[in-house]
N, C-alpha and C. Protein backbone atom coordinates (compact mmCIF):
# COMPACT_ATOMS: atom_id res chain seq x y z
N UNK A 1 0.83 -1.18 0.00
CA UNK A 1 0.00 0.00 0.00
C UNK A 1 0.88 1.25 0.00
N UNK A 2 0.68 2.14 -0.67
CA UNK A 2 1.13 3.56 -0.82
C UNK A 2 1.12 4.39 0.09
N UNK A 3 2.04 5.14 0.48
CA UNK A 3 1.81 6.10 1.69
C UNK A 3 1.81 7.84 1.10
N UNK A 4 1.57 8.24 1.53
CA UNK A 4 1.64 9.75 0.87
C UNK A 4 1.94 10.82 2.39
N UNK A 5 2.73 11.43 2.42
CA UNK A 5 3.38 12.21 3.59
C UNK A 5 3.34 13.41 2.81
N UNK A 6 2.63 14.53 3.51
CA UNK A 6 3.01 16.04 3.28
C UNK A 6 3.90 16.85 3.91
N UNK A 7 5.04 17.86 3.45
CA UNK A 7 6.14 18.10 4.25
C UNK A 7 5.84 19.45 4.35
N UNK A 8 5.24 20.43 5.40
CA UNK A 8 5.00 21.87 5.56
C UNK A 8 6.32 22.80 4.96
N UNK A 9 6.69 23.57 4.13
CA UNK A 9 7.63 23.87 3.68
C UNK A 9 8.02 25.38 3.81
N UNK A 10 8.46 25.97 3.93
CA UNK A 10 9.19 27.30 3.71
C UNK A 10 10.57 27.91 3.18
N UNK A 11 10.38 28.63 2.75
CA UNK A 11 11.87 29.30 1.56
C UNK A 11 12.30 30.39 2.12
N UNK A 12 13.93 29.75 2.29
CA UNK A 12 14.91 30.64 2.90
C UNK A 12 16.04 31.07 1.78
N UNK A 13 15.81 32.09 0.89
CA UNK A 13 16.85 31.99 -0.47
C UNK A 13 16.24 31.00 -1.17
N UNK A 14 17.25 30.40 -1.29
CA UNK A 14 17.41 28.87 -2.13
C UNK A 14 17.14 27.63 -1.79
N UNK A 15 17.27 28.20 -0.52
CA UNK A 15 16.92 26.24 -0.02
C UNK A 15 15.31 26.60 0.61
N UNK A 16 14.67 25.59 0.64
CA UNK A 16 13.67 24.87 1.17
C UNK A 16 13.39 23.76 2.68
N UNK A 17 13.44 24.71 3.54
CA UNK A 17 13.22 24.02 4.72
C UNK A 17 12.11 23.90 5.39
N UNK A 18 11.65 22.62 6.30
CA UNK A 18 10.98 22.79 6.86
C UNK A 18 10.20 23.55 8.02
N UNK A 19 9.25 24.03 7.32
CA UNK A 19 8.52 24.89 8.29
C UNK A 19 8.60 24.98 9.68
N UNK A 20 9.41 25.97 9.97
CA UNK A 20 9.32 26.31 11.58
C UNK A 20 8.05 26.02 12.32
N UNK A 21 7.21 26.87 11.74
CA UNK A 21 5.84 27.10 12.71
C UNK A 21 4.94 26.55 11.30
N UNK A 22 4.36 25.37 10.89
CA UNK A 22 3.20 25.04 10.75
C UNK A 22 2.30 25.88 9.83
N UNK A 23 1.53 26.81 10.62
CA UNK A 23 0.56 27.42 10.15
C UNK A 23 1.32 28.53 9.47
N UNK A 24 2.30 29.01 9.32
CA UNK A 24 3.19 29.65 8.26
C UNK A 24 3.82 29.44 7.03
N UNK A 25 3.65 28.02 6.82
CA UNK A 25 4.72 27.84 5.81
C UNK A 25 3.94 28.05 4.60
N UNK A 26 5.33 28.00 3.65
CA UNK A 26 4.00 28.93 1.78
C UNK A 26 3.63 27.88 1.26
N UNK A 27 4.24 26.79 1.76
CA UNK A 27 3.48 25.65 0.55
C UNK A 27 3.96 23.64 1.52
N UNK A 28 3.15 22.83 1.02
CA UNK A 28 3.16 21.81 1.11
C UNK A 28 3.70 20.97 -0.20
N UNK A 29 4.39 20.06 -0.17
CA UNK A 29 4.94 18.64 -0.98
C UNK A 29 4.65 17.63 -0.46
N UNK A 30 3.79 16.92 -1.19
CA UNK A 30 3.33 15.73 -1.10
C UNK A 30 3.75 14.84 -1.97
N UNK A 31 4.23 13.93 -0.93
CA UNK A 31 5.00 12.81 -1.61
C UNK A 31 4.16 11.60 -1.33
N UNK A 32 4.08 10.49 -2.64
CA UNK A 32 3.73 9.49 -2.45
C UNK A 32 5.05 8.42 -2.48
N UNK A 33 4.96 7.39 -1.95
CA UNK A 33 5.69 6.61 -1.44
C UNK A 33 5.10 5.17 -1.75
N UNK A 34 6.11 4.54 -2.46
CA UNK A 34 5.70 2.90 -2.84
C UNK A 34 5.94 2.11 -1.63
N UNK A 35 5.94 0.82 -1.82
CA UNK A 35 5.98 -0.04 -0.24
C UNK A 35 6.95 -0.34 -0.02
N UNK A 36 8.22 -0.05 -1.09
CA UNK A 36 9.56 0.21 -0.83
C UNK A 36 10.19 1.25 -0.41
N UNK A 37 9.26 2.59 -0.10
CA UNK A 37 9.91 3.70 0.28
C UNK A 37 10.50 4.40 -0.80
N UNK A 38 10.25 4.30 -2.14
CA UNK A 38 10.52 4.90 -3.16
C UNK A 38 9.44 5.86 -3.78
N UNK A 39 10.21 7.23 -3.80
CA UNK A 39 9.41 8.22 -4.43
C UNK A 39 8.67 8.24 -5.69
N UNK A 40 6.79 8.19 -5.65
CA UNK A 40 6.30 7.48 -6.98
C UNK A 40 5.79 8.92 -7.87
N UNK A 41 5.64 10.15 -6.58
CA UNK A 41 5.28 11.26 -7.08
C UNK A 41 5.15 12.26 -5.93
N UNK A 42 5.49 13.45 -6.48
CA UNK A 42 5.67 14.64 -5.67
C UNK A 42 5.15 15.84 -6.27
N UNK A 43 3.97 16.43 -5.31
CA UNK A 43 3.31 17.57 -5.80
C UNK A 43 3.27 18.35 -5.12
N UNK A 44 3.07 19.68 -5.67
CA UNK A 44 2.99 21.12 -4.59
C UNK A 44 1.88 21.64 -4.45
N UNK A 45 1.68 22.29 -3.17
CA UNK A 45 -0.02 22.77 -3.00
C UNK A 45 0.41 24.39 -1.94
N UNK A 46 0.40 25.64 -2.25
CA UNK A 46 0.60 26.17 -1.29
C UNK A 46 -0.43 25.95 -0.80
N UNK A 47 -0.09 27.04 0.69
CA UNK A 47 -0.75 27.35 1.65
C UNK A 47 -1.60 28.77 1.24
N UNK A 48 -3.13 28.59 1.44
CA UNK A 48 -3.72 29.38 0.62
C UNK A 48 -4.30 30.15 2.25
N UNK A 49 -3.60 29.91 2.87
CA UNK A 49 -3.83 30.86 4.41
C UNK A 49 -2.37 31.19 5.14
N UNK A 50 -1.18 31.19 4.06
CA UNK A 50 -0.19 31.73 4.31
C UNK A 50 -0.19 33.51 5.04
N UNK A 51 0.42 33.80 6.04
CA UNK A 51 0.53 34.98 7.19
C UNK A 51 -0.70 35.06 7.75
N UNK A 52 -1.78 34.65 7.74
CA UNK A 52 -3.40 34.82 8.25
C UNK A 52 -2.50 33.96 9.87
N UNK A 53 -3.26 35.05 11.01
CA UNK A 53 -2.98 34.13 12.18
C UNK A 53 -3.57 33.41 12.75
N UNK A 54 -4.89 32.61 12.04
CA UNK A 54 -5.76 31.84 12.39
C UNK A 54 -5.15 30.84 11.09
N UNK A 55 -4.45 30.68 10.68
CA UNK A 55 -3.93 29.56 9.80
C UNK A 55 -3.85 27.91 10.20
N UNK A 56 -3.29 28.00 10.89
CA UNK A 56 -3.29 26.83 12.16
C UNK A 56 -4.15 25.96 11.97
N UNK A 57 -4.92 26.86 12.54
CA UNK A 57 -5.93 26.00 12.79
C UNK A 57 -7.08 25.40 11.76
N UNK A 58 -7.05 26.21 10.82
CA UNK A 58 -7.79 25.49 9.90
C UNK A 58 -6.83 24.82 8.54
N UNK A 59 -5.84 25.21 8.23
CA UNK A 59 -4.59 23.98 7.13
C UNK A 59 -5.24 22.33 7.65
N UNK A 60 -5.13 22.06 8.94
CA UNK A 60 -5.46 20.53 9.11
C UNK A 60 -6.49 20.05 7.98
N UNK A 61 -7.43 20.79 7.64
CA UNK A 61 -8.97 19.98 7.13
C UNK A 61 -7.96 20.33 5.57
N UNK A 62 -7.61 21.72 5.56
CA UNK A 62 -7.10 21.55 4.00
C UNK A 62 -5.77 20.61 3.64
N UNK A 63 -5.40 20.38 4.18
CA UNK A 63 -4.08 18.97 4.43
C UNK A 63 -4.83 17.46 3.81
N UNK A 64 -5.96 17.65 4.72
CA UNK A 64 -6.35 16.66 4.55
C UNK A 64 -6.93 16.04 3.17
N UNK A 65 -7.48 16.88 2.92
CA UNK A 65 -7.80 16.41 1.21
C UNK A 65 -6.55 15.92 0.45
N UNK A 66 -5.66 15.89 0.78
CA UNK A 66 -4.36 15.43 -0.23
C UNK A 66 -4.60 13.65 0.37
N UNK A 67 -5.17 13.10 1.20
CA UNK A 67 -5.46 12.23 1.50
C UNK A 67 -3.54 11.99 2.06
N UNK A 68 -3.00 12.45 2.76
CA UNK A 68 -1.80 12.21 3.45
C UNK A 68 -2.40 10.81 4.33
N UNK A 69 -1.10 10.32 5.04
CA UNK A 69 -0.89 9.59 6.33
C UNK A 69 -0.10 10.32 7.71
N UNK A 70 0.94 11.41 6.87
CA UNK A 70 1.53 11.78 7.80
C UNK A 70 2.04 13.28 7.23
N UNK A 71 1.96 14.16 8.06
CA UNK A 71 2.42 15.62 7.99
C UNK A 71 3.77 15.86 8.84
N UNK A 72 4.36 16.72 7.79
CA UNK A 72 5.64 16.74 8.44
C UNK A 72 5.94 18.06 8.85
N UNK A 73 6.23 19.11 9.72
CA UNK A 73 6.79 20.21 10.11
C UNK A 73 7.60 20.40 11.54
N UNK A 74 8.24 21.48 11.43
CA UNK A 74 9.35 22.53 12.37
C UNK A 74 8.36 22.42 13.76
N UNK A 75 7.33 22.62 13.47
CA UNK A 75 6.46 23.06 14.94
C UNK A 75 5.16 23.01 14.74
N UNK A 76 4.34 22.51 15.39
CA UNK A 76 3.17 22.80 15.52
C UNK A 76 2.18 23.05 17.18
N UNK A 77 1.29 23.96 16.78
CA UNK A 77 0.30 23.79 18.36
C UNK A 77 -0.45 22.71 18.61
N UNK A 78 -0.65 22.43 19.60
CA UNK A 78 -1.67 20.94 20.28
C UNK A 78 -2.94 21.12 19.31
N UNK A 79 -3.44 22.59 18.61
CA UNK A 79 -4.92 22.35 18.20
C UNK A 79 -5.06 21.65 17.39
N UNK A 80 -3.81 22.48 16.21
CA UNK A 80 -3.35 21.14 14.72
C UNK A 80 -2.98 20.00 14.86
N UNK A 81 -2.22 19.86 15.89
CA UNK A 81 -2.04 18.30 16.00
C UNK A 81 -2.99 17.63 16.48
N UNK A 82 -4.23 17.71 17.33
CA UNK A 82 -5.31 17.42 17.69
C UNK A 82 -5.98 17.07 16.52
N UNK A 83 -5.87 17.84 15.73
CA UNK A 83 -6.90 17.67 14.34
C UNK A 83 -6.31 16.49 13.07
N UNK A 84 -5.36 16.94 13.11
CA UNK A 84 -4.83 16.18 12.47
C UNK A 84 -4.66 14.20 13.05
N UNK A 85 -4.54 14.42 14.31
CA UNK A 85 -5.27 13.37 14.97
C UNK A 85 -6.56 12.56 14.34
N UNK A 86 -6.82 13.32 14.69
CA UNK A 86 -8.41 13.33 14.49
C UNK A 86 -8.72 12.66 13.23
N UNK A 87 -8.19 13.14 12.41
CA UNK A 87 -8.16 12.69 11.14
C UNK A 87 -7.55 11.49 10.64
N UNK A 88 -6.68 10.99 11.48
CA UNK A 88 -5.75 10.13 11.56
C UNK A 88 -4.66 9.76 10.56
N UNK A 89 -4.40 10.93 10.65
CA UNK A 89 -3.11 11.53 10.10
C UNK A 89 -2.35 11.77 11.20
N UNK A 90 -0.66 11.10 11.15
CA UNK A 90 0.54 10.84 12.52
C UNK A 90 0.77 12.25 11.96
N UNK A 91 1.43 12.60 12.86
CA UNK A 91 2.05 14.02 13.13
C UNK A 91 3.50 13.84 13.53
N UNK A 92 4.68 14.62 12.43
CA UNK A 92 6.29 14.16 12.95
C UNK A 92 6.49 15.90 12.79
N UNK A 93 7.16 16.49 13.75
CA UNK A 93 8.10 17.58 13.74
C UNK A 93 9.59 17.38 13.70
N UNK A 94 10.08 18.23 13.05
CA UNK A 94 11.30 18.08 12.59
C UNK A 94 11.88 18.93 12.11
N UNK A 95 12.03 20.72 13.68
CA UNK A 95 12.20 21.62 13.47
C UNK A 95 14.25 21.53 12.89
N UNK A 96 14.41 22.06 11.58
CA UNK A 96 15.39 23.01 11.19
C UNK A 96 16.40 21.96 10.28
N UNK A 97 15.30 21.13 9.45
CA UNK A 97 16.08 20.22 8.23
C UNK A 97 15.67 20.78 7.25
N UNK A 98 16.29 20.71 5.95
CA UNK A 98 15.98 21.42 4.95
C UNK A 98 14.78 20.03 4.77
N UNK A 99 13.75 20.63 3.36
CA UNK A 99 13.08 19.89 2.85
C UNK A 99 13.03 18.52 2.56
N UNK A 100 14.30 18.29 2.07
CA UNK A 100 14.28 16.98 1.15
C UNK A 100 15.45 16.14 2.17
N UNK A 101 15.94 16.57 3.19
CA UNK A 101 16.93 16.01 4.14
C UNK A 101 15.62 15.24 5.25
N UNK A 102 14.48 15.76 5.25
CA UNK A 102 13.13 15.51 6.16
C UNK A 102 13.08 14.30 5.35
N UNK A 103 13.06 14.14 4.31
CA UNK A 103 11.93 13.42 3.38
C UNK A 103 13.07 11.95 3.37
N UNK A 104 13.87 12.38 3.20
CA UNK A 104 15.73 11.33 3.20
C UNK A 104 15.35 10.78 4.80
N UNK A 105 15.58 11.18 5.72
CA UNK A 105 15.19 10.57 6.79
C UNK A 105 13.94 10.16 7.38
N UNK A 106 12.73 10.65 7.11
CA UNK A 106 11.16 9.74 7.31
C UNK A 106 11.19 8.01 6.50
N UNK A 107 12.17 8.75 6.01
CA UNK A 107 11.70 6.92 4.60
C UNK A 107 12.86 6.34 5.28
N UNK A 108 13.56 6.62 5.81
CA UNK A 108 14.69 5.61 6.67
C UNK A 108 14.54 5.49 8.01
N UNK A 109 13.18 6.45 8.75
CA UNK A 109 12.49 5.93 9.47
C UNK A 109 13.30 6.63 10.89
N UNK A 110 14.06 7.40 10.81
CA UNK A 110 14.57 8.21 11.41
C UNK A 110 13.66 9.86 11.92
N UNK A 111 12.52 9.58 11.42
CA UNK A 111 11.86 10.73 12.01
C UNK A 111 10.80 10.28 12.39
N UNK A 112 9.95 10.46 13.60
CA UNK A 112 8.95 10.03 14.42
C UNK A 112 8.48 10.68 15.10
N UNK A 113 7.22 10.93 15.74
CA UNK A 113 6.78 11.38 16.85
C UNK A 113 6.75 12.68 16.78
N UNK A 114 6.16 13.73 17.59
CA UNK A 114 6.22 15.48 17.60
C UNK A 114 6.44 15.56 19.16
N UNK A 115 6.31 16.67 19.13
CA UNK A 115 6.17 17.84 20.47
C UNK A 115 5.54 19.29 19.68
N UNK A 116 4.61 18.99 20.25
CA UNK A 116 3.60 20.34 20.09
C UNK A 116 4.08 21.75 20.89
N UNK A 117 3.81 22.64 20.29
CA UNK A 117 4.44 23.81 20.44
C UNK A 117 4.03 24.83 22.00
N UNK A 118 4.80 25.04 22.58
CA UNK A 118 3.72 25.66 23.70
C UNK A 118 3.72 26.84 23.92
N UNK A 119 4.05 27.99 22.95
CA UNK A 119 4.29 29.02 22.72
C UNK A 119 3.27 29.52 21.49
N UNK A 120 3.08 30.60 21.60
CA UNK A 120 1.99 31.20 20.13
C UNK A 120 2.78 31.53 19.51
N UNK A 121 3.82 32.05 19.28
CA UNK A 121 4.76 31.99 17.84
C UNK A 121 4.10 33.86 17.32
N UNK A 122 3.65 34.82 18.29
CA UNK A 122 3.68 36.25 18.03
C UNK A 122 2.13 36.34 17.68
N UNK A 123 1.17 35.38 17.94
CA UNK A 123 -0.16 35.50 17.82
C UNK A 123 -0.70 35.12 18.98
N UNK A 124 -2.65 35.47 19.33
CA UNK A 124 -3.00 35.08 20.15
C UNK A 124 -3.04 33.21 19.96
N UNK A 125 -3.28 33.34 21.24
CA UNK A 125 -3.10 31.62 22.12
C UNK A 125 -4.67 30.47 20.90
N UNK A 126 -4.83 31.26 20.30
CA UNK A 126 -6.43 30.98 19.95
C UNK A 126 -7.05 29.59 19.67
N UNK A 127 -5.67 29.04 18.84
CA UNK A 127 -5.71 27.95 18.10
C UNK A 127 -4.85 26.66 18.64
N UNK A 128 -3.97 27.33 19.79
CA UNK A 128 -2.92 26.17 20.45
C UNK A 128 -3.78 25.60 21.54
C-alpha cells in the first residue's frame, strides 16, 4: 500500500526548509511513497492561508484532502495536532532540516513522533 506524507515547507533563499511554525509555511509537498519507500510522485499545494494568524488552525482539514498519512513540520500547536489526529493523520516535527533532508530521513524511518508547540509563535493563544 502507498503512503503519501506532506512536508510543511518554507523558503529561505534557495533552499527549502521545513517549516518552523506550521501554520506559516507557503506551501506543502506531497509525496507518495511505494511499499519500498521509493518516491512514486511529488506535488505542490501552497498554503492558501499563508501569514493569516488563524492559519493553524484550519490547514489541518485543508491537508487533509491530499489524502496524506503523515504531515511533516518545524512546529506545531496541540490544536493542529489534535486535528490532524483526528483525522488520523501521525504528526512528525522536525524543526530546522531542509526539505528533502526531512523526506531522506522519514523513509529511513529516522523521524517520528512530535512535540507540540507551547508558545503562540507572536499571535494570540487561539488555536494552540
Amino acid at each position: 500500500m502507498n503512503q503519501r506524507v506532506a512536508i510543511a515547507i518554507e523558503e529561505n533563499g534557495t533552499e527549502e526548509r521545513v517549516a518552523e511554525h506550521f501554520g506559516r509555511c507557503s506551501k506543502f509537498y506531497v509525496c507518495e511513497l511505494n511499499e519500498q519507500k521509493k518516491v512514486l510522485k511529488t506535488e505542490t499545494f501552497f498554503n492558501p492561508l499563508a501569514g493569516e494568524h488563524s492559519g493553524a488552525c484550519q490547514l489541518p482539514g485543508y491537508v487533509k484532502q491530499f489524502n496524506v498519512d503523515t504531515i511533516i513540520a518545524g512546529g506545531m500547536g496541540q490544536k493542529a495536532v489534535s486535528n490532524f489526529l483526528g483525522f488520523g493523520i501521525d504528526v512528525i516535527t522536525a524543526p530546522g532540516l531542509l526539505a528533502d533532508d526531512a523526506l531522506k530521513e522519514f523513509v529511513q524511518g529516522k523521524l517520528v513522533g512530535y512535540e507540540a508547540c507551547k508558545h503562540d509563535h507572536g499571535h494570540d493563544n487561539s488555536c494552540h
